[in-house]
C-alpha atoms as a PDB file:
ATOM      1  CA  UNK A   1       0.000   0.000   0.000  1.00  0.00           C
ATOM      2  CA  UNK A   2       2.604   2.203   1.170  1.00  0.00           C
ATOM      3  CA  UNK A   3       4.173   1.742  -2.386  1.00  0.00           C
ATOM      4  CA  UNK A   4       1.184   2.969  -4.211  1.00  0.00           C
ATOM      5  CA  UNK A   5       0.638   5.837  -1.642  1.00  0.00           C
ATOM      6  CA  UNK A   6      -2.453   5.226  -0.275  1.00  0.00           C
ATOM      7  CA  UNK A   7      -2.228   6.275   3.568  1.00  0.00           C
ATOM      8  CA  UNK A   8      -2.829   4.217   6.148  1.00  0.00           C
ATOM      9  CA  UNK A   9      -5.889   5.388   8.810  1.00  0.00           C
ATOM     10  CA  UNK A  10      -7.234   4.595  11.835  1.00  0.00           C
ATOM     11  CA  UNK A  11     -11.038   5.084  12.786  1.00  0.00           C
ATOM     12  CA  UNK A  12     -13.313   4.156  16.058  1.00  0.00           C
ATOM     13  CA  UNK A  13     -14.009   0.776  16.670  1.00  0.00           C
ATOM     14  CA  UNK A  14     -16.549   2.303  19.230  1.00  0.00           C
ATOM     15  CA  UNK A  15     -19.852   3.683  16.578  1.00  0.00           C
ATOM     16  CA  UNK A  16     -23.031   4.888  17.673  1.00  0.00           C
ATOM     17  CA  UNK A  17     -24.962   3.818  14.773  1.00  0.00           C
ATOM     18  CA  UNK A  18     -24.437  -0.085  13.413  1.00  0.00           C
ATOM     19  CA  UNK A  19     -24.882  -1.295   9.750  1.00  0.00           C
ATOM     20  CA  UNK A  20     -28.402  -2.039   8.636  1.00  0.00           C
ATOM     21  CA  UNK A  21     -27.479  -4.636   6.422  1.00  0.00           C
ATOM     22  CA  UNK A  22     -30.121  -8.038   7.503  1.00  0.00           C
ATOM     23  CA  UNK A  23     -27.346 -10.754   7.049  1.00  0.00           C
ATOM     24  CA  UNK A  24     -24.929  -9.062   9.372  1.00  0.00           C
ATOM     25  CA  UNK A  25     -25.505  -7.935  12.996  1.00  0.00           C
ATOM     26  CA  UNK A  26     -23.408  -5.948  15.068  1.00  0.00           C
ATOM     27  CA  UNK A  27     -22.513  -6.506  18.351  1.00  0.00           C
ATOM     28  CA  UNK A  28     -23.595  -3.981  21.409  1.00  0.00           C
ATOM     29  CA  UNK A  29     -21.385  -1.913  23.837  1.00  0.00           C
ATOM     30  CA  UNK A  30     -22.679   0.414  27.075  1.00  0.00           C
ATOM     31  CA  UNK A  31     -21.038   2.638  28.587  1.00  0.00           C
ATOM     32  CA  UNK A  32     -21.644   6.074  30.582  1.00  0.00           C
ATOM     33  CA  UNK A  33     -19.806   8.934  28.655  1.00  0.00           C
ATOM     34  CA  UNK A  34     -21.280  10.922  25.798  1.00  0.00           C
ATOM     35  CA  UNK A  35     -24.089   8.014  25.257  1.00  0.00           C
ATOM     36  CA  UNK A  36     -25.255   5.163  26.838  1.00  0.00           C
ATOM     37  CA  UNK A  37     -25.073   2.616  23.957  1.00  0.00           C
ATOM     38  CA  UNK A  38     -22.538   1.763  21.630  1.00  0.00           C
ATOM     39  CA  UNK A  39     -21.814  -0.257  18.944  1.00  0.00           C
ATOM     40  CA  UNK A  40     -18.426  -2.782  18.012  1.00  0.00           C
ATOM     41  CA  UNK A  41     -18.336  -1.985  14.381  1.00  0.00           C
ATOM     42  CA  UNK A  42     -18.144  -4.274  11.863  1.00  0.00           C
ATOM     43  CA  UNK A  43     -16.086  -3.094   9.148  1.00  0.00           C
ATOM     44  CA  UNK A  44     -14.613   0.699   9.199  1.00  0.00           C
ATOM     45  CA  UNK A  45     -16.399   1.449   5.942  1.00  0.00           C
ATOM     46  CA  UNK A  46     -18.342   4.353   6.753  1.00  0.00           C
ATOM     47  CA  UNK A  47     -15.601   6.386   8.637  1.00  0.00           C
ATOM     48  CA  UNK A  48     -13.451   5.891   5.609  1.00  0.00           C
ATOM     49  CA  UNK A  49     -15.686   7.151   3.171  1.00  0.00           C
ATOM     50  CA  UNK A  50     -16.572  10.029   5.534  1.00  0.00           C
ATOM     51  CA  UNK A  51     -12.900  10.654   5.034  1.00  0.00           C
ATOM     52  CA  UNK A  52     -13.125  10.532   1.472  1.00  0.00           C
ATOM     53  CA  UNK A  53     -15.657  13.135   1.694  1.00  0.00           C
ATOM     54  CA  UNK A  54     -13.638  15.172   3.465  1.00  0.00           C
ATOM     55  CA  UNK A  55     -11.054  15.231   0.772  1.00  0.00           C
ATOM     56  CA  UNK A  56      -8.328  12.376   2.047  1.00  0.00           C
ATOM     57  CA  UNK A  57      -6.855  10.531  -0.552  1.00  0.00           C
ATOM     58  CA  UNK A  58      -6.257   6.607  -1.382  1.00  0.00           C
ATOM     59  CA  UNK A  59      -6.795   5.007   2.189  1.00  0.00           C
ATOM     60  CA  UNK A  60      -6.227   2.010   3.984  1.00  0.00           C
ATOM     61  CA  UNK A  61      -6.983   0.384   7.284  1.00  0.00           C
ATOM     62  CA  UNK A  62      -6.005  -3.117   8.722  1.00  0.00           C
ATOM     63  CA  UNK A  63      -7.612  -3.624  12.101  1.00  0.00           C
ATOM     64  CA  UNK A  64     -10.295  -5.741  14.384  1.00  0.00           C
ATOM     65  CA  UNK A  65     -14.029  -5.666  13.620  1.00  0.00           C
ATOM     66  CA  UNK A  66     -16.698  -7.770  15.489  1.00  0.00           C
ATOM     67  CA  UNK A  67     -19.840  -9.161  13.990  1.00  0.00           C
ATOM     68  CA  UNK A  68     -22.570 -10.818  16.211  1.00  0.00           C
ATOM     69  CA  UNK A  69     -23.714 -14.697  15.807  1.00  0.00           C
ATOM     70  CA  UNK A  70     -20.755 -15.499  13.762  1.00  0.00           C
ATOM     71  CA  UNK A  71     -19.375 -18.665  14.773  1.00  0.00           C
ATOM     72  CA  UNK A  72     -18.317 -21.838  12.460  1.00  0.00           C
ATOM     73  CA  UNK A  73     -15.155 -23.209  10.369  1.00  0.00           C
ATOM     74  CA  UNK A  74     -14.845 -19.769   8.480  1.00  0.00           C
ATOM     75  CA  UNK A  75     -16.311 -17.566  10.904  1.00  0.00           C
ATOM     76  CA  UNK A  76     -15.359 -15.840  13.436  1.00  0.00           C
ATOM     77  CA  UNK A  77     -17.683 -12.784  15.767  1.00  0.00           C
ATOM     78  CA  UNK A  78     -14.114 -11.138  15.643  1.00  0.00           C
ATOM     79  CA  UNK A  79     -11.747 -11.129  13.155  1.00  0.00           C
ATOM     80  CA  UNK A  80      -9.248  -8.924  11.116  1.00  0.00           C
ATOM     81  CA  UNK A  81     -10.148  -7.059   7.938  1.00  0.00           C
ATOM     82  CA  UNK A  82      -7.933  -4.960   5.426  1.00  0.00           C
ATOM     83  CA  UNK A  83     -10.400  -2.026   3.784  1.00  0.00           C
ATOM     84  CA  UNK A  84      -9.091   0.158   1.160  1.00  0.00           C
ATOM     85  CA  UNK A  85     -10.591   2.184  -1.403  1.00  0.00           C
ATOM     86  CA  UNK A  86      -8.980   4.120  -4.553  1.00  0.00           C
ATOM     87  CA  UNK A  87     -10.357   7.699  -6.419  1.00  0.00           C
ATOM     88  CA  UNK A  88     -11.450   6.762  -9.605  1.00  0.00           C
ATOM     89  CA  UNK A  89     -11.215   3.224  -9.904  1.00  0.00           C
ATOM     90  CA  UNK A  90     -13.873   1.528 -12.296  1.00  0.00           C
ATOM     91  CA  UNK A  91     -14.933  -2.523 -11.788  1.00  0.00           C
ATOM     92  CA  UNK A  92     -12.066  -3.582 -13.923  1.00  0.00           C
ATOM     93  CA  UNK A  93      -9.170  -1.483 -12.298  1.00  0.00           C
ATOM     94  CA  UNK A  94     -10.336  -2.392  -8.212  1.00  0.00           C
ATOM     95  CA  UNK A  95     -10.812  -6.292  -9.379  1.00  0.00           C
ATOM     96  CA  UNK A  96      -7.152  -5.748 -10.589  1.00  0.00           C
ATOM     97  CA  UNK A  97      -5.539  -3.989  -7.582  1.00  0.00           C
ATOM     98  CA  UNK A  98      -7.264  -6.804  -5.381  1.00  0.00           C
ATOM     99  CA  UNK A  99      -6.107  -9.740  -6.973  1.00  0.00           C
ATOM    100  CA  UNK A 100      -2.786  -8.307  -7.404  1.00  0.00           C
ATOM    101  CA  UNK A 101      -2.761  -7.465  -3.457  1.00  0.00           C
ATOM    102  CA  UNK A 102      -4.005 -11.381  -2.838  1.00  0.00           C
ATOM    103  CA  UNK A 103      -1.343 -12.411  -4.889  1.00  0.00           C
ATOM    104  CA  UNK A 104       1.723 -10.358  -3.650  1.00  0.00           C
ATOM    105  CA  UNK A 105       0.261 -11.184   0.203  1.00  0.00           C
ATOM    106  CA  UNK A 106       0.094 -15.209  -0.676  1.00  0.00           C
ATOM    107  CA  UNK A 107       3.561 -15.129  -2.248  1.00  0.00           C
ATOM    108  CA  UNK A 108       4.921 -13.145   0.701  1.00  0.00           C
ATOM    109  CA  UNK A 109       4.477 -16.042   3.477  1.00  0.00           C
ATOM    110  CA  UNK A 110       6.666 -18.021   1.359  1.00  0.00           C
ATOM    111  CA  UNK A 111       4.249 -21.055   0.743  1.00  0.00           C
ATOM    112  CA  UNK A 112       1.962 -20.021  -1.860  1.00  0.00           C
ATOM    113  CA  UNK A 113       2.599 -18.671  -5.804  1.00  0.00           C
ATOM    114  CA  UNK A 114       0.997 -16.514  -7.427  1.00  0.00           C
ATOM    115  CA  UNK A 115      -2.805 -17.356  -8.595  1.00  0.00           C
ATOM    116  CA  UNK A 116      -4.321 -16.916 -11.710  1.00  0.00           C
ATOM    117  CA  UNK A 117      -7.989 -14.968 -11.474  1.00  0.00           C
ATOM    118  CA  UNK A 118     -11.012 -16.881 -13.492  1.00  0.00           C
ATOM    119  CA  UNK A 119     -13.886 -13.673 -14.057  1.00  0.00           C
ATOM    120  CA  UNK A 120     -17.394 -14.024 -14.695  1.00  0.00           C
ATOM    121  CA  UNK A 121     -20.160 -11.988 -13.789  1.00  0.00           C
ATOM    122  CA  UNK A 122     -22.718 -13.875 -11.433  1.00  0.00           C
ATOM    123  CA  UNK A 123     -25.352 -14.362 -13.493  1.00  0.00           C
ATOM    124  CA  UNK A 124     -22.585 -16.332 -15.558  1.00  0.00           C
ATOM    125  CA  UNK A 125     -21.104 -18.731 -12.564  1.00  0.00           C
ATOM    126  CA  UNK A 126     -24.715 -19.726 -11.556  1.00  0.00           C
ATOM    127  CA  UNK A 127     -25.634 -20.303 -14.894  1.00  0.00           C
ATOM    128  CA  UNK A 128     -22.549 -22.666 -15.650  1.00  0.00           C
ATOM    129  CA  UNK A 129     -23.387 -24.578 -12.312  1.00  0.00           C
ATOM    130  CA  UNK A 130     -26.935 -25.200 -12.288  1.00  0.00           C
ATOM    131  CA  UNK A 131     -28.291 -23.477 -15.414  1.00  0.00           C
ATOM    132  CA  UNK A 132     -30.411 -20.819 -14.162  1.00  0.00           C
ATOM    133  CA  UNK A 133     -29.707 -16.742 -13.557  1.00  0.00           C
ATOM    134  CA  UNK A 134     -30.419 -14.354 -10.912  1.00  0.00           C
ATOM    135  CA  UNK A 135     -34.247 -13.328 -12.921  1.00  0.00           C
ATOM    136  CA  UNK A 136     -35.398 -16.601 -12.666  1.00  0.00           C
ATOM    137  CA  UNK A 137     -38.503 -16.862 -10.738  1.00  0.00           C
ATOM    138  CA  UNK A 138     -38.847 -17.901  -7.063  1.00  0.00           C
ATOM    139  CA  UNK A 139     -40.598 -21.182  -8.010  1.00  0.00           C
ATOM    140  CA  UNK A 140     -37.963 -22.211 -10.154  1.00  0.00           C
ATOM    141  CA  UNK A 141     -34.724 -22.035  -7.754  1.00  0.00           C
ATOM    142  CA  UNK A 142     -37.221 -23.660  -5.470  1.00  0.00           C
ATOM    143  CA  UNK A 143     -37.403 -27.155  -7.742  1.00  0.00           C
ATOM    144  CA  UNK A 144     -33.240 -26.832  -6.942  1.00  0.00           C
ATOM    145  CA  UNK A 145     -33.680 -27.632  -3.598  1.00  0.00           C
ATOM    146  CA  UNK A 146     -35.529 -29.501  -1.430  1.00  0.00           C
ATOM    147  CA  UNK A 147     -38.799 -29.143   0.915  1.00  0.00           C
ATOM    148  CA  UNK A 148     -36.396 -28.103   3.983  1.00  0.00           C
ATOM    149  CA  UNK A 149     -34.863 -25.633   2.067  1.00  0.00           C
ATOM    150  CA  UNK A 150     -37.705 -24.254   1.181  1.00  0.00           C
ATOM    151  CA  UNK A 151     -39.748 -23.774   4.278  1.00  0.00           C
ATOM    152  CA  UNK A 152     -36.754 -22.249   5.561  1.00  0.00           C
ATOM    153  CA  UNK A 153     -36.454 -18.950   3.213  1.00  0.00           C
ATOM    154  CA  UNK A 154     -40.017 -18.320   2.103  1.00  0.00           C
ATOM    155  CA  UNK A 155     -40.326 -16.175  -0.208  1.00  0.00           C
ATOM    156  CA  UNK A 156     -36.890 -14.617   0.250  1.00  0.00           C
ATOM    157  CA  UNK A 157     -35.164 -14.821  -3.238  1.00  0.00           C
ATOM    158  CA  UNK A 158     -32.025 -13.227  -2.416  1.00  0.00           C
ATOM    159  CA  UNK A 159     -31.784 -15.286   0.517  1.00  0.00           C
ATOM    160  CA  UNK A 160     -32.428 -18.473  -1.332  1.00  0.00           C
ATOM    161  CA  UNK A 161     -29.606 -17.664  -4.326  1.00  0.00           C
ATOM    162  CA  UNK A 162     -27.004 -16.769  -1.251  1.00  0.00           C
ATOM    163  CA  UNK A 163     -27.336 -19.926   0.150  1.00  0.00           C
ATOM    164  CA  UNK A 164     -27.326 -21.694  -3.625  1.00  0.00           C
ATOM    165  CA  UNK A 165     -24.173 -19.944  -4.083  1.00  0.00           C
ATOM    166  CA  UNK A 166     -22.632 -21.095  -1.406  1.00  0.00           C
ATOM    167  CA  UNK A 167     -23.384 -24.341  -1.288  1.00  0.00           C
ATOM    168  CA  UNK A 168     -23.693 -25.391  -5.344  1.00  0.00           C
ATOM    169  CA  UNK A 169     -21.768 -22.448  -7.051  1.00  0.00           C
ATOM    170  CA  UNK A 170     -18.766 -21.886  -4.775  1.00  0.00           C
ATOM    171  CA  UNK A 171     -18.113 -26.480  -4.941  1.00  0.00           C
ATOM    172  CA  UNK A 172     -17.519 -25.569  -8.662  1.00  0.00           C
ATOM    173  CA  UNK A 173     -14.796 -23.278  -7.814  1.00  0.00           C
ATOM    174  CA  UNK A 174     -10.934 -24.251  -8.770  1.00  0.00           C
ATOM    175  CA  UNK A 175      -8.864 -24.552  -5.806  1.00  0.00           C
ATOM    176  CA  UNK A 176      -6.042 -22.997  -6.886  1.00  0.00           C
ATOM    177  CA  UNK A 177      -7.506 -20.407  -8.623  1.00  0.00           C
ATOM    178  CA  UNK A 178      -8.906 -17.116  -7.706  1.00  0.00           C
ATOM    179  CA  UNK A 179     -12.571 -17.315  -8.990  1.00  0.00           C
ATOM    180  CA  UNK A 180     -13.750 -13.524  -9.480  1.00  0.00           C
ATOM    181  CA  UNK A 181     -17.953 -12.617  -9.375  1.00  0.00           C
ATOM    182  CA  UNK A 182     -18.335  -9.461 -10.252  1.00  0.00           C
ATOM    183  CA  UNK A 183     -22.504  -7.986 -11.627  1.00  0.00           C
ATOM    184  CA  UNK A 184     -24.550  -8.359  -8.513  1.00  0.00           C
ATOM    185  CA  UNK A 185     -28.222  -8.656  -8.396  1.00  0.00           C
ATOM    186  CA  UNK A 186     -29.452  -5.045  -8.002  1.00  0.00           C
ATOM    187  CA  UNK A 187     -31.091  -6.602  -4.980  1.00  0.00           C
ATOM    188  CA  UNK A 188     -27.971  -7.225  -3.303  1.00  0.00           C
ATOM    189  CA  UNK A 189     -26.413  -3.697  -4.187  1.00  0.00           C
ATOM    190  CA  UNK A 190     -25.708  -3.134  -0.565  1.00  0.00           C
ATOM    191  CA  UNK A 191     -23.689   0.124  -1.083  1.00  0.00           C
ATOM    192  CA  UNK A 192     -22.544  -0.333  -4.594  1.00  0.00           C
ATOM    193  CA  UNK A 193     -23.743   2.077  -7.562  1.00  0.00           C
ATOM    194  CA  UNK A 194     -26.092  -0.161  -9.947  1.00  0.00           C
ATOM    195  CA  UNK A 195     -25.455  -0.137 -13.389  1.00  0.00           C
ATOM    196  CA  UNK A 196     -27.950   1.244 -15.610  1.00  0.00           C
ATOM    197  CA  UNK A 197     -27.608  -0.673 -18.596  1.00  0.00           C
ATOM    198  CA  UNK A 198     -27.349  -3.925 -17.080  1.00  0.00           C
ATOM    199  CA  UNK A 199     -29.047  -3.589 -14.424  1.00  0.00           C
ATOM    200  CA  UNK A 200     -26.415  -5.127 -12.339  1.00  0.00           C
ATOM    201  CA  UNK A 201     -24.742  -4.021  -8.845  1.00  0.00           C
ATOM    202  CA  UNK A 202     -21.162  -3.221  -9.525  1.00  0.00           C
ATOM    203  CA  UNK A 203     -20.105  -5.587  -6.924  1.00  0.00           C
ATOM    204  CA  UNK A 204     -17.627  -8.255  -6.712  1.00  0.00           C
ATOM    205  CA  UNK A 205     -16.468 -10.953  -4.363  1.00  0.00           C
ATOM    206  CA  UNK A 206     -13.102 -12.926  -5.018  1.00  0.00           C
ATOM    207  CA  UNK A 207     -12.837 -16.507  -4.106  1.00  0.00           C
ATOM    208  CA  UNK A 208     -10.030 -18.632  -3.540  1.00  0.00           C
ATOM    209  CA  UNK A 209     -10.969 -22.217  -3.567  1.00  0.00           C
ATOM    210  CA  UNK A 210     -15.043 -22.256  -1.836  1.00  0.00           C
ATOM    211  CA  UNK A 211     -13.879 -19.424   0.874  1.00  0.00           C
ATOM    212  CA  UNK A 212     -14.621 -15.764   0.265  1.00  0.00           C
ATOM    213  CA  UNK A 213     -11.527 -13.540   0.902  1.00  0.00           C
ATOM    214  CA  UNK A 214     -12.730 -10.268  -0.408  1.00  0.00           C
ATOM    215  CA  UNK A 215     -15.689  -7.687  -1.011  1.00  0.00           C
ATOM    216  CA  UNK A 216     -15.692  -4.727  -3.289  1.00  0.00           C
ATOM    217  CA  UNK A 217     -17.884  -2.101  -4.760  1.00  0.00           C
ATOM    218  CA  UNK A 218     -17.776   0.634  -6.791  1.00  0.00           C
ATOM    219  CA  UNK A 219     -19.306   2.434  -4.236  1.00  0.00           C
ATOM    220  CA  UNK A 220     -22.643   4.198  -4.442  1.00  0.00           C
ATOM    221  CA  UNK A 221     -22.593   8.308  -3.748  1.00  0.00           C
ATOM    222  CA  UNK A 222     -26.215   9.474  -3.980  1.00  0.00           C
ATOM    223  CA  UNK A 223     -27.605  10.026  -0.384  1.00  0.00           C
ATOM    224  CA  UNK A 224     -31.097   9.902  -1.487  1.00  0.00           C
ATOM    225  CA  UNK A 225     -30.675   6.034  -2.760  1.00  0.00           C
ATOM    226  CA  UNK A 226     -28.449   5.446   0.402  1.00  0.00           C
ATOM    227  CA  UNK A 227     -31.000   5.921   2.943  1.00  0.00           C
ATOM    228  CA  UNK A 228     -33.703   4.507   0.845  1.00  0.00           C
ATOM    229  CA  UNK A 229     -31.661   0.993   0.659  1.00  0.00           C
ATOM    230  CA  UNK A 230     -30.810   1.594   4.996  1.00  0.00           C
ATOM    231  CA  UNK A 231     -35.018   1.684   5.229  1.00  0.00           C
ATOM    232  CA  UNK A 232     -35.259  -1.424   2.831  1.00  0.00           C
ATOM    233  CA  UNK A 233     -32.880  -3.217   5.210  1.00  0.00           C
ATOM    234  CA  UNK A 234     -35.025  -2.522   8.075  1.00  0.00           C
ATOM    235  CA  UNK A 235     -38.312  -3.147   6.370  1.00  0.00           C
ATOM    236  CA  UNK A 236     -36.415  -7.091   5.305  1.00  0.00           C
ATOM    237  CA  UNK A 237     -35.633  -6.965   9.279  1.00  0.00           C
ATOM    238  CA  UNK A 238     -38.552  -6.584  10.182  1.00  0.00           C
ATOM    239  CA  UNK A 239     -39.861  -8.978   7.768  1.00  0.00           C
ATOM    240  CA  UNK A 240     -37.606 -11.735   8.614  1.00  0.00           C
ATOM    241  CA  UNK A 241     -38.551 -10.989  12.822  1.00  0.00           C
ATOM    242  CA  UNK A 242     -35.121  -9.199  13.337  1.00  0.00           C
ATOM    243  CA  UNK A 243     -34.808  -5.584  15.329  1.00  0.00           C
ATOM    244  CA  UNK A 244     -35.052  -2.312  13.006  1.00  0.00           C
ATOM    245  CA  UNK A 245     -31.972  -0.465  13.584  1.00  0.00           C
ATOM    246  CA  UNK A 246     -30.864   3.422  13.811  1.00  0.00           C
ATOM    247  CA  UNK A 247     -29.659   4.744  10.495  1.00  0.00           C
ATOM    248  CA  UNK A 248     -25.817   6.548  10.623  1.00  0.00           C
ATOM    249  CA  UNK A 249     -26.828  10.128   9.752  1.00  0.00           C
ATOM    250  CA  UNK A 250     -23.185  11.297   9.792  1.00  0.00           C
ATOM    251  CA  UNK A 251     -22.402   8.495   7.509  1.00  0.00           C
ATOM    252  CA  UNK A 252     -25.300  10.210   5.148  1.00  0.00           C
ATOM    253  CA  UNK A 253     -24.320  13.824   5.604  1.00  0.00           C
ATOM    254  CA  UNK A 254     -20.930  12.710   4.354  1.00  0.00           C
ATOM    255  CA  UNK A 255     -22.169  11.641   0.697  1.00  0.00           C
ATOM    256  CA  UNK A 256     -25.422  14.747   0.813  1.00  0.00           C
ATOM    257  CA  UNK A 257     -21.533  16.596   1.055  1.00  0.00           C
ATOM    258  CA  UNK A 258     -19.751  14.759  -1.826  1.00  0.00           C
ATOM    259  CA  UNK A 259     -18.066  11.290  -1.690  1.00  0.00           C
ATOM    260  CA  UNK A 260     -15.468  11.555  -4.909  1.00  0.00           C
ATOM    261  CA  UNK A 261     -15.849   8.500  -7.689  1.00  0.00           C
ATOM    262  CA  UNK A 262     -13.942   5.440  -5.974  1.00  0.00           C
ATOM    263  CA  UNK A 263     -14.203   1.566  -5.185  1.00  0.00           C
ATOM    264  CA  UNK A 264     -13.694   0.131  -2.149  1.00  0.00           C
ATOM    265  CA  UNK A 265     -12.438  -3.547  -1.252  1.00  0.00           C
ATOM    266  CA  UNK A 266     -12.486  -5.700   2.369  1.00  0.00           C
ATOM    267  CA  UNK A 267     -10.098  -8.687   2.825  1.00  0.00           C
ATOM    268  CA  UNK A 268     -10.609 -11.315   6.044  1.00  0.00           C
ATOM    269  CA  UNK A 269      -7.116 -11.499   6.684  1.00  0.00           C
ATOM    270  CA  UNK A 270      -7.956 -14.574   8.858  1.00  0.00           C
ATOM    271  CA  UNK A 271      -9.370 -16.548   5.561  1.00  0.00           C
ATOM    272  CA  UNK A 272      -6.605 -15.404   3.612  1.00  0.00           C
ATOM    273  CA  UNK A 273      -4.304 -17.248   6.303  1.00  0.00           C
ATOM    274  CA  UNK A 274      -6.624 -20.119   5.895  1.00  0.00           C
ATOM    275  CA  UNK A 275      -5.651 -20.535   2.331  1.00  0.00           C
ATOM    276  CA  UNK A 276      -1.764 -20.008   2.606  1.00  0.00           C
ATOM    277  CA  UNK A 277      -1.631 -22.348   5.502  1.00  0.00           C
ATOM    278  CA  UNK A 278      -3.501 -24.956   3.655  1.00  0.00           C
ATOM    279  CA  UNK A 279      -6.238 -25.202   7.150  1.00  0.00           C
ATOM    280  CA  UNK A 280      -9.999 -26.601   7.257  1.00  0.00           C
ATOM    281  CA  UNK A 281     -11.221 -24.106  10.189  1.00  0.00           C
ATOM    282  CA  UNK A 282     -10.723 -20.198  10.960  1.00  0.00           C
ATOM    283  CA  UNK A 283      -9.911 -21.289  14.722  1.00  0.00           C
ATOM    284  CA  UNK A 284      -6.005 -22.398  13.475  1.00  0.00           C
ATOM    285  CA  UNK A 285      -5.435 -19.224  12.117  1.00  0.00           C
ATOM    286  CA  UNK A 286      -5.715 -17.454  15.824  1.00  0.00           C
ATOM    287  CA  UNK A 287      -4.483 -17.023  18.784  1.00  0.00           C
ATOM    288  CA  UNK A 288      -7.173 -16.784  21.192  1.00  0.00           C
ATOM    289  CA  UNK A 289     -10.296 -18.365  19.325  1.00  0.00           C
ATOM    290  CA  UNK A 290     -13.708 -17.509  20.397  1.00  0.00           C
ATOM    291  CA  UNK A 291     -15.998 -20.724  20.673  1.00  0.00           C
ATOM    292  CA  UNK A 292     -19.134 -21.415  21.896  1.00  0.00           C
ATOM    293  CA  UNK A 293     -17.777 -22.889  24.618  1.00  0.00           C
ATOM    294  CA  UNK A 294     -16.751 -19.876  26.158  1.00  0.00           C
ATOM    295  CA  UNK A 295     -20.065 -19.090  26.626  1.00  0.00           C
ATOM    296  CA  UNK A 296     -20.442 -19.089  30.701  1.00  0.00           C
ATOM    297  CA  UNK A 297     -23.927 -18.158  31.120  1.00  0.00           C
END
């Protein structure tokens, strides 16, 4: 990073608002200055980008985040993350710079070479796995699964296809091979800008083998369409029985004041270990493992 000059920050892991997004929940902290509640945060996106706003340049930050009910053999409720985003970088250019970063990181512990990167969009990797696309209808990714399945996501589409990636398109993945998925679902946008002509969230997620290392976006800088995705979050949350949630205001004010053209990109630096050291479960890649065992209630 420090070769390309983008400067390295540091922002609060303390927030007082937490991410809206339904499949992630953030973790709760009280206290008795300023406020009462707090949150851990779970990635250091939105203090970046209100950095960006604020006219920083090319940033970086490797540090601890925390993410509530995450437990399992790639998951961690705390864990390490490198987020960095570049001015002006379009899909092509931030897939790039990641891979290249994966790459120079993997050949750096000395037991890894460099990967090649297969690309296709993700309409194109579920197709080649089990011949459908993101537009089909409910019914039909339902007749890919079974009754279980089923009851268990209702009618929630995106839900459904998440799991049918993970489980059916991700096995397909080469294991020595970075797999790229770039063209979201506009559905699953998050914070990335949506492509007119396609249609498509300009997204991506790079695999190596079935484990998902990183997270990009061209990221989205219209306020208006911000806060109208944070109140579709908490309309799905309430939907799926899970608490609505306080919307980060500052986080808003920052793009109604201008958030330049750039992409953004999160690594787990713990599943990146995972990889080089060739090991089955996220616990072997730390020190001091959280487990439900811990648990002392």
């Amino acid at each position: 990073m420090t070769s390309q000059s983008v400067l390295e920050v540091c922002t609060p892991t303390l927030v007082a608002a937490p991410v809206t997004e339904p499949n992630i929940e953030s973790l709760s902290a009280r206290g008795s200055i300023m406020r009462s509640k707090w949150y851990l945060r779970t990635s250091p996106e939105y203090a970046m980008k209100r950095l960006l706003a604020a006219g920083w340049p090319d940033i970086y930050e490797l540090g601890p985040v925390d993410r509530d009910g995450e437990s399992g053999h790639r998951h961690q409720p705390e864990f390490w993350m490198l987020e960095w985003y570049r001015h002006n970088f379009a899909l092509p250019e931030i897939v790039e710079d990641t891979v290249a970063l994966l790459n120079a990181a993997l050949v750096g512990t000395g037991q890894r070479t460099a990967n090649e990167a297969v690309t296709d969009t993700y309409d194109g990797w579920l197709t080649r796995a089990l011949k459908v696309t993101s537009d089909c209808t409910l019914e039909t990714l339902c007749e890919l699964v079974g009754p279980d399945v089923r009851d268990a996501f209702g009618e929630d589409g995106d839900a459904l296809l998440g799991w049918l990636f993970d489980t059916h398109v991700s096995s397909t993945f080469d294991d020595d091979k970075f797999s790229v998925v770039t063209h979201f679902p506009a559905s699953q946008a998050a914070l990335a800008k949506i492509e007119p002509r396609s249609n498509r969230a300009l997204r991506f997620e790079v695999y190596l083998g079935r484990l998902e290392i990183a997270n990009g976006f061209v990221e989205l800088t219209d306020a208006k369409e911000q806060r109208s995705r944070f109140e579709r979050d908490n309309a799905l949350r309430a939907e799926r029985g899970q608490r609505s949630l306080e919307i980060d205001d500052l986080f808003l004010e920052a793009l109604r004041t201008g958030l330049p053209p750039c992409s953004g990109v999160a690594v787990g630096i713990e599943r990146l270990l995972m990889f080089a050291s060739e090991t089955a479960h996220i616990d072997q890649t730390v020190t001091f493992a959280h487990t439900k065992s811990h648990n002392h209630d």
